[in-house]
Each structure stands twice: as C-alpha cells, then as structure tokens.
C-alpha atoms as a PDB file:
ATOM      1  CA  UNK A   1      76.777  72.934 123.279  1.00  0.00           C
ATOM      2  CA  UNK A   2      75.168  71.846 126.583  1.00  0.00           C
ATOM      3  CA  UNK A   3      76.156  73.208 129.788  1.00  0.00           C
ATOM      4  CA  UNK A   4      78.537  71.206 131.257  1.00  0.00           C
ATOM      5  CA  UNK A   5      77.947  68.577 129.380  1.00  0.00           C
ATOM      6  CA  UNK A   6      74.031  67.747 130.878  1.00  0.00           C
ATOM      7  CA  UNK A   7      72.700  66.113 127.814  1.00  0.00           C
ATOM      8  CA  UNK A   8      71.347  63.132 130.038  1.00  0.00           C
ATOM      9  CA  UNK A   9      69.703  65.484 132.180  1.00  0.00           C
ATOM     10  CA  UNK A  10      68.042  66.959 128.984  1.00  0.00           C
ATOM     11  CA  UNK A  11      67.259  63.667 127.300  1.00  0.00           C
ATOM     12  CA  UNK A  12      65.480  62.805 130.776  1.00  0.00           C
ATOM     13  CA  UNK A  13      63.503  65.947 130.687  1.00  0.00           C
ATOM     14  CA  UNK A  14      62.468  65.384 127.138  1.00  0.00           C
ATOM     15  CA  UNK A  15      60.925  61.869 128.028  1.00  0.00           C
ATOM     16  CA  UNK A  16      59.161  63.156 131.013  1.00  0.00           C
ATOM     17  CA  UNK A  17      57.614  65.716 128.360  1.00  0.00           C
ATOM     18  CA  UNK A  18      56.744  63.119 125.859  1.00  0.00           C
ATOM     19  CA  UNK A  19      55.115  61.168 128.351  1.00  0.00           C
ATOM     20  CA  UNK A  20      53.574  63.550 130.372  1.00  0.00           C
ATOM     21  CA  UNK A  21      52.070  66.065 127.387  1.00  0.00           C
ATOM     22  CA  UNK A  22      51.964  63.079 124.546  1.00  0.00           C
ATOM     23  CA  UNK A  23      53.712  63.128 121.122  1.00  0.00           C
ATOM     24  CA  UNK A  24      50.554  65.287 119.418  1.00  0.00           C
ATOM     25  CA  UNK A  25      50.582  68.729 121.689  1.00  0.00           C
ATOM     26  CA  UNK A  26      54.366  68.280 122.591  1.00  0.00           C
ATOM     27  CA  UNK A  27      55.256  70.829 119.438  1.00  0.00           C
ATOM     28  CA  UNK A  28      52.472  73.595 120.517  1.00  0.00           C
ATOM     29  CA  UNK A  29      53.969  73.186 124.435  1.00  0.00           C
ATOM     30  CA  UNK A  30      57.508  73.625 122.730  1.00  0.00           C
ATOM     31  CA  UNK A  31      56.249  76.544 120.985  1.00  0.00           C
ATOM     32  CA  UNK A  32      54.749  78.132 123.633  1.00  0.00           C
ATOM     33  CA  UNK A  33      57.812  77.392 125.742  1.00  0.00           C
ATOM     34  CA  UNK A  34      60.134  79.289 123.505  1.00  0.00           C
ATOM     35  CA  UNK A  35      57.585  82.639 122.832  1.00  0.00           C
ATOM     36  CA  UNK A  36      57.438  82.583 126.703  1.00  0.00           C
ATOM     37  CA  UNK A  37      61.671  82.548 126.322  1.00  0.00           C
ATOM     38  CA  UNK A  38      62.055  85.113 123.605  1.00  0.00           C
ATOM     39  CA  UNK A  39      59.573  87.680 125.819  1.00  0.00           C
ATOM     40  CA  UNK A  40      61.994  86.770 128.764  1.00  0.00           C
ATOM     41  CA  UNK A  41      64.574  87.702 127.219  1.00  0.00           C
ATOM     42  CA  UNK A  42      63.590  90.827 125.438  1.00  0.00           C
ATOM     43  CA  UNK A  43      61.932  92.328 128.891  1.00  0.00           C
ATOM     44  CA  UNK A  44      65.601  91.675 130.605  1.00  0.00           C
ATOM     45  CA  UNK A  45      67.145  93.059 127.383  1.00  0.00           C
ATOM     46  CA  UNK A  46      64.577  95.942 127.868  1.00  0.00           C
ATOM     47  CA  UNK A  47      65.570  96.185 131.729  1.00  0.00           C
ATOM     48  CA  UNK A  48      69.433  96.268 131.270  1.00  0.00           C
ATOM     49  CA  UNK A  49      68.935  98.948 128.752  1.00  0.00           C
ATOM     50  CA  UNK A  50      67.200 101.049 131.134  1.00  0.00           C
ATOM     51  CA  UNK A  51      69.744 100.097 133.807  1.00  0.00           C
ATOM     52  CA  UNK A  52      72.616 101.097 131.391  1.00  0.00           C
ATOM     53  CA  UNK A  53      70.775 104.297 130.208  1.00  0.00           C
ATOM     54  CA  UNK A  54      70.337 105.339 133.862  1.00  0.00           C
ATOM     55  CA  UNK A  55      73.969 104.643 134.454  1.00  0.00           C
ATOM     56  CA  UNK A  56      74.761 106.969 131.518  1.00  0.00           C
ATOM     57  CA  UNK A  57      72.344 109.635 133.092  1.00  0.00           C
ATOM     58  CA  UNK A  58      74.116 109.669 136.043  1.00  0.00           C
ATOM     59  CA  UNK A  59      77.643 109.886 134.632  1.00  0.00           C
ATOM     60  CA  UNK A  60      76.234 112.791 132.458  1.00  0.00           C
ATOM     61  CA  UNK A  61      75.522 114.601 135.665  1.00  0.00           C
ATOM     62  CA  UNK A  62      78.035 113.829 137.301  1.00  0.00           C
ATOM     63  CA  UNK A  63      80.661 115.216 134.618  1.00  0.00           C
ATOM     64  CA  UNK A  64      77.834 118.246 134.330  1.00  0.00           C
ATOM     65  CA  UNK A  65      78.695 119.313 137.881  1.00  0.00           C
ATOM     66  CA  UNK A  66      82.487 119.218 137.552  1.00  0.00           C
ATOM     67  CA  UNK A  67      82.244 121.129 134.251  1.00  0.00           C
ATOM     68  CA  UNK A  68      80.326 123.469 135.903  1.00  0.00           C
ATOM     69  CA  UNK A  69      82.733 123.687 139.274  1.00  0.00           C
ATOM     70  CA  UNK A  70      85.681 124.245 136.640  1.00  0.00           C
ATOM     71  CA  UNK A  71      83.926 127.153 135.060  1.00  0.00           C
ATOM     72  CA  UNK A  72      83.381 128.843 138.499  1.00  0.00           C
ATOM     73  CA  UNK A  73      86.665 128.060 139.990  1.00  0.00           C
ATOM     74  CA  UNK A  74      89.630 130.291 138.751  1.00  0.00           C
ATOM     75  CA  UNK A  75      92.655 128.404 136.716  1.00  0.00           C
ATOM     76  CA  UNK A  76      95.094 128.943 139.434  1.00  0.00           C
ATOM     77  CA  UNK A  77      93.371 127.615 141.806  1.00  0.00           C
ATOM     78  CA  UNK A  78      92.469 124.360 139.302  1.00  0.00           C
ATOM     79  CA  UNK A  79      96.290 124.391 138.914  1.00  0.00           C
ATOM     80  CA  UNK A  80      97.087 124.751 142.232  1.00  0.00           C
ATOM     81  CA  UNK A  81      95.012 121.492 143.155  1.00  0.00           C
ATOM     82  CA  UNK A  82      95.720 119.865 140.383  1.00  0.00           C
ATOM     83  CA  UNK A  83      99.076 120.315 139.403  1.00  0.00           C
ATOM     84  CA  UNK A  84     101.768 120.722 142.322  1.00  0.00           C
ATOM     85  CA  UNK A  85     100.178 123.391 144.230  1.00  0.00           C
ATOM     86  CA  UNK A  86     101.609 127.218 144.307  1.00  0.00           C
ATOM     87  CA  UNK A  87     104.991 126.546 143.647  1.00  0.00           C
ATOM     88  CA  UNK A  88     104.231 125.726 139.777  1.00  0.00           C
ATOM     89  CA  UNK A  89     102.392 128.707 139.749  1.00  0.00           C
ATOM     90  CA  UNK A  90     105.198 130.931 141.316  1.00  0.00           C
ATOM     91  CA  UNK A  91     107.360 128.966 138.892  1.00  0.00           C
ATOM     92  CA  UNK A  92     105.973 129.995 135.688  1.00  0.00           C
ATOM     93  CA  UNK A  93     105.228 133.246 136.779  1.00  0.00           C
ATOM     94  CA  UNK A  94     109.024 133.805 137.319  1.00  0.00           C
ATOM     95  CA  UNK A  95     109.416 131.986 133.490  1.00  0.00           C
ATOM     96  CA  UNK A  96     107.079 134.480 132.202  1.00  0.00           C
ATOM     97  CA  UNK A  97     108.780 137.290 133.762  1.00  0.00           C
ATOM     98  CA  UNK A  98     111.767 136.679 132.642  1.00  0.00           C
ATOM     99  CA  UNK A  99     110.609 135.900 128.973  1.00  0.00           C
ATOM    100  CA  UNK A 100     108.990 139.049 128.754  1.00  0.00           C
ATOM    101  CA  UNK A 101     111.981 141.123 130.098  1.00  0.00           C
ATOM    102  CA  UNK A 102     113.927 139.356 127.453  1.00  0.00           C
ATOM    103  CA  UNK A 103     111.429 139.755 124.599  1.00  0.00           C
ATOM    104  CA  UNK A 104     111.175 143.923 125.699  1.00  0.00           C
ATOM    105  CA  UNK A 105     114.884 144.241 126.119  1.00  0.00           C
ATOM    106  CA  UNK A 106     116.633 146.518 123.014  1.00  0.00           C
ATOM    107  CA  UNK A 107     118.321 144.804 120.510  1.00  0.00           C
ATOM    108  CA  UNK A 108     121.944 146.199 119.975  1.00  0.00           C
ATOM    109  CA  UNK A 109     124.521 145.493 117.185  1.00  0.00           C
ATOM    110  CA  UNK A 110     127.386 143.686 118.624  1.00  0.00           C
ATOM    111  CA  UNK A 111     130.601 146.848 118.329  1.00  0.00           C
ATOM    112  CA  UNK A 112     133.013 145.676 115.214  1.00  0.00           C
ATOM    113  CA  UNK A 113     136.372 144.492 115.988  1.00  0.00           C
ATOM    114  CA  UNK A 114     139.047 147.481 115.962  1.00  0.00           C
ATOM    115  CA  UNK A 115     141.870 145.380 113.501  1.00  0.00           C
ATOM    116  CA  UNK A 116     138.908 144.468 111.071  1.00  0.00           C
ATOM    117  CA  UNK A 117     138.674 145.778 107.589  1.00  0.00           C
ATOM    118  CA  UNK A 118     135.798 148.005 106.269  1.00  0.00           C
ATOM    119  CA  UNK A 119     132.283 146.587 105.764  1.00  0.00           C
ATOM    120  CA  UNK A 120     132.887 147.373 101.911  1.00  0.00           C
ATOM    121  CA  UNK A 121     136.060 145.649 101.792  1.00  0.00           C
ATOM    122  CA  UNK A 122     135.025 142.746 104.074  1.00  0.00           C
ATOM    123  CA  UNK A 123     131.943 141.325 102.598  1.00  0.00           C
ATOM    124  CA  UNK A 124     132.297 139.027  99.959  1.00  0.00           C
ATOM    125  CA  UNK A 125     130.624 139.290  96.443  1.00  0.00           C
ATOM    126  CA  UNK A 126     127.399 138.348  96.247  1.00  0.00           C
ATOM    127  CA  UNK A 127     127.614 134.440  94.809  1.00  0.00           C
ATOM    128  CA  UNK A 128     125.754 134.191  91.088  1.00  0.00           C
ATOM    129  CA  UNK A 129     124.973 130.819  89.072  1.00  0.00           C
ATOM    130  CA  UNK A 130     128.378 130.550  87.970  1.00  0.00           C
ATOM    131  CA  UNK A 131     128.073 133.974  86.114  1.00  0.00           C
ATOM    132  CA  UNK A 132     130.263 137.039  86.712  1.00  0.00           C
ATOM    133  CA  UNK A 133     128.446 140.375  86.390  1.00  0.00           C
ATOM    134  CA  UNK A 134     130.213 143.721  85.721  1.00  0.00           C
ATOM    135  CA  UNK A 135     127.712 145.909  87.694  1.00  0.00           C
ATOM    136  CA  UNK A 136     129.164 149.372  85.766  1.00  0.00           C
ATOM    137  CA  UNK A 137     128.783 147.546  82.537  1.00  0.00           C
ATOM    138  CA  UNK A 138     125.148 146.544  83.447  1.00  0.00           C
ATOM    139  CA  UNK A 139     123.898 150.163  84.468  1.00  0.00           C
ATOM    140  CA  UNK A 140     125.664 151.185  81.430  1.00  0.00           C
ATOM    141  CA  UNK A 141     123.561 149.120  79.138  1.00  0.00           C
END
C-alpha cells in the first residue's frame, strides 16, 4: 500500500502536520493538498496526451510519405528492392511466359489406338437407377 513499506516516514509527516497546522485547519490543508494533486495530475495527463498525439502525428506522416513514394515508384522496382532484386522478376517473367504459351497452345485429341474397337461398340451404356430402358420402345411410345 505504501511505497516500500514507509509508513513511519508517513506517520512522522502526519505529526509534524498536526503540530505544525493544529487539529482544526488540518482537514482544509488536506483538502487543498489533494485539489492541488488531482490538477497535477490531470495537467500531466493533459501533457502525455499531447505528447502521444504528436507521436501519432508524426507516424501519420511518416507512413504518408512512404505511401506516397510507393505510388510514384513503379512495382518492379518496389519488387526489385524489396523482394530479391531482378532475378525474381526475370523469374516470373519466364513463369508467365511459359504459362501463357501453354494456355495459347491448341488442344488436340490424343489419335485412338489402331487394335481398339469402334467408339459405338466401346462405350458402355449409359448407367440408370437400376432401370433398363429400351430406347426403340421409348421413341415408339
């Protein structure tokens, strides 16, 4: 409760009060002592929240100026100093090059085998829920 455990030092400074102001003003000097505490405290609670909001300002500008350097500076050269240098550029160029040259490339149908059988005769029936349908008996109908 005390710091460091001065309560004698306190008790001592208490007597010298009683004695000194008397026991009939020593609750108006006690009073007056704590108003002149709370306005200490709220101008240094006033001051560090200028001090913090100034800190803030500063960071704000700060992170204003490399927002604004990253806008004018082009993305290779951000990645360039930021992430490896030109090689991971040159790298993903190459990945993108080769992407695109297999994204543009024809499709082709892979040639059947010679000693398969027809298409017709090779795929199966289409599977049903168990049911067989006559297809010349249902276009008959």
């Amino acid at each position: 409760m005390f710091p460091e455990g001065r309560l004698f030092d306190f008790l001592i400074v208490g007597a010298v009060a009683l004695i000194v102001v008397g026991p009939k003003d020593l609750p108006l000097l006690m009073r007056k002592v704590g108003q002149f505490t709370a306005r200490l405290r709220g101008m240094a609670a006033e001051f560090r929240a200028s001090f913090d909001e100034l800190a803030r300002q500063s960071e704000l500008d700060e992170l204003r100026r490399e927002v604004s350097a990253l806008r004018a500076a082009r993305p290779t050269d951000f990645a360039a100093q930021h992430l490896g240098g030109n090689d991971l550029i040159a790298d993903i160029n190459s990945d993108l090059a080769q992407t695109n040259a297999a994204l543009t490339a024809p499709i082709t149908a892979p040639a059947p085998a010679a000693d398969s059988a027809p298409a017709s005769e090779a795929s199966p029936a289409p599977e049903t829920d168990g049911q067989t349908v006559d297809a010349p008996k249902a276009a008959a109908k």
